[in-house]
N, C-alpha and C. Protein backbone atom coordinates (compact mmCIF):
# COMPACT_ATOMS: atom_id res chain seq x y z
N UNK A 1 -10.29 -11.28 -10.66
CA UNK A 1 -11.29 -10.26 -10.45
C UNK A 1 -11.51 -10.01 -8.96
N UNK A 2 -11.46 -11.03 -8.12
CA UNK A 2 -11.91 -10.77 -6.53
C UNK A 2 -10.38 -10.23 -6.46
N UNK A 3 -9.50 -10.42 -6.29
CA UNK A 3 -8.13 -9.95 -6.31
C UNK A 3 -8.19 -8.36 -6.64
N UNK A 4 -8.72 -7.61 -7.36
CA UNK A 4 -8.93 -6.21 -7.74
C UNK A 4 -10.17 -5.96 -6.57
N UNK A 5 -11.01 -6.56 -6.69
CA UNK A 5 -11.84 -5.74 -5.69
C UNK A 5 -11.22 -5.91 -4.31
N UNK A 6 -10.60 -6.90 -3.54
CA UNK A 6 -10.28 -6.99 -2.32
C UNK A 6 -9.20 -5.44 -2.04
N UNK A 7 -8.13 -5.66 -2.84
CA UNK A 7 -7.46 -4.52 -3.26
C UNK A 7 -8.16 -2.96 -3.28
N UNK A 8 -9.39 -2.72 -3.81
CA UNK A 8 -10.11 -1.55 -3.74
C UNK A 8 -10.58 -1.48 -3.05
N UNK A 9 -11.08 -2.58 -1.55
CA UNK A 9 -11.52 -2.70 -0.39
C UNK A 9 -10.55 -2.17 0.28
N UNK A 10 -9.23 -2.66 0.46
CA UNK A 10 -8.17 -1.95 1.03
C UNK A 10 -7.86 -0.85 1.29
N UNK A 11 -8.12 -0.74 -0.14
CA UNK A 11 -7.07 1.18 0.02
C UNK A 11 -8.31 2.01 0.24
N UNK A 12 -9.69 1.60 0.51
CA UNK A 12 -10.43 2.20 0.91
C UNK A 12 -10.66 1.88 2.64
N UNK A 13 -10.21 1.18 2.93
CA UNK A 13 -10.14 1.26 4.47
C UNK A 13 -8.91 1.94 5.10
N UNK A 14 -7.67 1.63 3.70
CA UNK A 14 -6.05 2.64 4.11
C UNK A 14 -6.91 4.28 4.05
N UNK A 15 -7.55 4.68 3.36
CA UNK A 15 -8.00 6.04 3.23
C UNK A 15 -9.34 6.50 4.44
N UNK A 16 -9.74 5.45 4.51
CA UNK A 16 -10.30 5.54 6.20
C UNK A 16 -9.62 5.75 7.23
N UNK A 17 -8.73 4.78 7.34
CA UNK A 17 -7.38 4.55 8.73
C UNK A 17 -6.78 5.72 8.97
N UNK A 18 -6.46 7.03 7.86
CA UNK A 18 -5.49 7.72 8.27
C UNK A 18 -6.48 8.70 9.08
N UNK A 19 -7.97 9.28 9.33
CA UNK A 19 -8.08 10.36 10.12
C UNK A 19 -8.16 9.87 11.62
N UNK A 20 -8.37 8.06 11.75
CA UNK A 20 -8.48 7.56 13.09
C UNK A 20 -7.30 7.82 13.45
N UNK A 21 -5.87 7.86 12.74
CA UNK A 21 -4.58 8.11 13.03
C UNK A 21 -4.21 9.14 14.02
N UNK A 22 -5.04 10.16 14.10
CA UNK A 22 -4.41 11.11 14.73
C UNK A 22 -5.51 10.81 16.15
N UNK A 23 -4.99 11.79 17.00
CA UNK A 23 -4.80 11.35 18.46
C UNK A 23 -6.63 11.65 18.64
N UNK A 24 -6.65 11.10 19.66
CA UNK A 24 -8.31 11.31 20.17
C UNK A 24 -9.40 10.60 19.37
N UNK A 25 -8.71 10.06 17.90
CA UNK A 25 -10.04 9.51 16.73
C UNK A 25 -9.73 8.02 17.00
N UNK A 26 -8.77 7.30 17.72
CA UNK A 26 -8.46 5.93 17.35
C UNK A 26 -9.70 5.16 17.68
N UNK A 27 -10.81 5.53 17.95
CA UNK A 27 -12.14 4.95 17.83
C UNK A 27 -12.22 4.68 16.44
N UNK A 28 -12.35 4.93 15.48
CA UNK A 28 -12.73 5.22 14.34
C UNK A 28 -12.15 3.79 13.67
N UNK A 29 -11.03 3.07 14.17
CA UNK A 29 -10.79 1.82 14.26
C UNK A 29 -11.90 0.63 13.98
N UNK A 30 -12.63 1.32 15.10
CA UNK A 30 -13.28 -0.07 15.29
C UNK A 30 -14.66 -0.07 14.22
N UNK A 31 -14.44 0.67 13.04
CA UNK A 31 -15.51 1.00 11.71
C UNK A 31 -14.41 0.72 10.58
N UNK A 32 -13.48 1.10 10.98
CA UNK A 32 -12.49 0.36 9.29
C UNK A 32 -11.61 -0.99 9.82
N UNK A 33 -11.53 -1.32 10.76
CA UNK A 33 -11.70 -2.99 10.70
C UNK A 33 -11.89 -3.76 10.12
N UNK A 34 -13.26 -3.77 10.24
CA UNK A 34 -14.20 -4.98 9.85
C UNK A 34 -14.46 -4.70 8.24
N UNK A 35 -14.29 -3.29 7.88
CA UNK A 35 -13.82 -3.07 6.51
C UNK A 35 -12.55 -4.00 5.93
N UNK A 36 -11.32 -4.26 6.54
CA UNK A 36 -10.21 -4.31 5.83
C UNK A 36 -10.91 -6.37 6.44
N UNK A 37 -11.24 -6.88 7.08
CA UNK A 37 -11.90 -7.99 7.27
C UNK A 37 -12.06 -8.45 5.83
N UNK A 38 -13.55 -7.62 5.13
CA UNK A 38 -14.16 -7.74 4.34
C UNK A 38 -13.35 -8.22 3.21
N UNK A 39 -12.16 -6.96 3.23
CA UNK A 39 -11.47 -7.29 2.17
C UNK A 39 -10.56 -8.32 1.84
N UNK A 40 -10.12 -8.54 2.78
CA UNK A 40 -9.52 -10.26 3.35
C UNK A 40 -9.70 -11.46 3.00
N UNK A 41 -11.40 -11.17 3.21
CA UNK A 41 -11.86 -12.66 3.02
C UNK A 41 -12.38 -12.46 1.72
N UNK A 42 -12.22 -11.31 0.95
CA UNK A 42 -12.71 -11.03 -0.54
C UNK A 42 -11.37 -11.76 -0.98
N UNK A 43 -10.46 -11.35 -0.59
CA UNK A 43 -9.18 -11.75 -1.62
C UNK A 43 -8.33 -13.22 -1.15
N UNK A 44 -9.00 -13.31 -0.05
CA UNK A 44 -8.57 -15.36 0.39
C UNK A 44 -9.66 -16.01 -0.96
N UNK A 45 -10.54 -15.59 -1.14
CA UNK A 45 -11.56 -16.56 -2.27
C UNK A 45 -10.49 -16.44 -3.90
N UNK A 46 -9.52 -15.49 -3.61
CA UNK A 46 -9.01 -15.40 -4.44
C UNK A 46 -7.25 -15.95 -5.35
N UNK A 47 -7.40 -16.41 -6.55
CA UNK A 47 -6.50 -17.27 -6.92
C UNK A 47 -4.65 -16.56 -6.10
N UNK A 48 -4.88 -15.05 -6.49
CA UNK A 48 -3.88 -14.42 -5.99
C UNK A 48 -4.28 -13.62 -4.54
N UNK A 49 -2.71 -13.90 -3.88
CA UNK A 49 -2.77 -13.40 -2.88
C UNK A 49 -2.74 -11.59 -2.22
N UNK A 50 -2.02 -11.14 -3.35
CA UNK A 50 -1.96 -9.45 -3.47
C UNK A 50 -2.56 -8.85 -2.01
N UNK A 51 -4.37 -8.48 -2.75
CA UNK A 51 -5.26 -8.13 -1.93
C UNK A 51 -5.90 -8.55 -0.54
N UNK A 52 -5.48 -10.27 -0.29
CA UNK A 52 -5.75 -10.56 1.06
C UNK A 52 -4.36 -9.82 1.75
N UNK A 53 -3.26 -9.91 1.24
CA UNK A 53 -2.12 -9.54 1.59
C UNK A 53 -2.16 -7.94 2.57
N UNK A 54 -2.93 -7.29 1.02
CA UNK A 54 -2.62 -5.98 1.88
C UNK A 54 -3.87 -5.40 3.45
N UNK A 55 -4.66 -6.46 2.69
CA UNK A 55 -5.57 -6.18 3.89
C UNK A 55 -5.80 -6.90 5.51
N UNK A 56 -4.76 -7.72 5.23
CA UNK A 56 -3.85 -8.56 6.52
C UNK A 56 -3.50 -7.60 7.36
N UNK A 57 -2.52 -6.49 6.10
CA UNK A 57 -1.27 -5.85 6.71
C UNK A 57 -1.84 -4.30 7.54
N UNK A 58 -3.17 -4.52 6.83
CA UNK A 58 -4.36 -3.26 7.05
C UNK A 58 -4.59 -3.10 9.06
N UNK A 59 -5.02 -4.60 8.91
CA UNK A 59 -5.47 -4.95 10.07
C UNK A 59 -4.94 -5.14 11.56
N UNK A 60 -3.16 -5.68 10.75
CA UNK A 60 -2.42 -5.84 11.98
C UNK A 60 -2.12 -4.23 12.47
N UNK A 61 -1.85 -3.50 11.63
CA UNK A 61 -1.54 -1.93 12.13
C UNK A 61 -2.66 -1.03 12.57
N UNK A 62 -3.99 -1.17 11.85
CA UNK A 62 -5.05 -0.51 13.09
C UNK A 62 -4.93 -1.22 14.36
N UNK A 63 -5.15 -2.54 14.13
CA UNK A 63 -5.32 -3.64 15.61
C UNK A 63 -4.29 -2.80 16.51
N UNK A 64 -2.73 -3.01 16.26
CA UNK A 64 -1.60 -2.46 16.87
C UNK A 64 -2.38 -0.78 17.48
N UNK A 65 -2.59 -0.09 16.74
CA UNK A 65 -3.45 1.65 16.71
C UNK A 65 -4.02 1.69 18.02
N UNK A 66 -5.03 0.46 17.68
CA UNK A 66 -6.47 0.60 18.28
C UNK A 66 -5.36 -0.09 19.93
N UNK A 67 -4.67 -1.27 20.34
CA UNK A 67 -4.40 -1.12 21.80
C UNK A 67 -3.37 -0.22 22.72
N UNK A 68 -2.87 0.63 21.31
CA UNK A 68 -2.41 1.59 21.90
C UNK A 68 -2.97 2.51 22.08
N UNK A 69 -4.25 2.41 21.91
CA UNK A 69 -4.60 3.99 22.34
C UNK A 69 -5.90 2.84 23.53
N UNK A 70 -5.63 1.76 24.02
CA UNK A 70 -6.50 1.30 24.77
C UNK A 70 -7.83 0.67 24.68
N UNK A 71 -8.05 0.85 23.39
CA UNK A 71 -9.39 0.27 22.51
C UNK A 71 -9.37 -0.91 22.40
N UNK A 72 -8.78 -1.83 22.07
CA UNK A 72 -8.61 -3.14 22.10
C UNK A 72 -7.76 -3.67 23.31
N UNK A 73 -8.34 -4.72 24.24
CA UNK A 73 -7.62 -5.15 25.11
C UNK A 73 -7.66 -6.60 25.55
């Protein structure tokens, strides 16, 4: 069950991530973060790994986003 919600945490921070995507928004980073965080540590409490998985993979590619556009340093 935490495994489904971490997962619906995800793809709700993947559906956040894409308007910070484009140029001038990579602020917007630093609000779906701590979202895909959430979901992380929703799906580490969890037997399967799936949902921490994708929200690992959430994090390393805004993180990556966010110091290329200078936001994180």
């Amino acid at each position: 069950m935490l495994n489904i919600v971490s997962v619906l945490i995800g793809l709700v921070a993947l559906v956040l991530g894409i308007v910070p995507f484009l140029p001038f928004f990579a602020w917007g980073y630093w609000f779906v973060i701590p979202i895909a965080v959430v979901g992380a540590a929703i799906g580490a409490l969890s037997s399967r790994n799936g949902g921490r998985n994708l929200n690992l993979i959430l994090i390393v590619i805004f993180g990556l986003r966010l110091m290329l556009g200078g936001g994180l340093i």
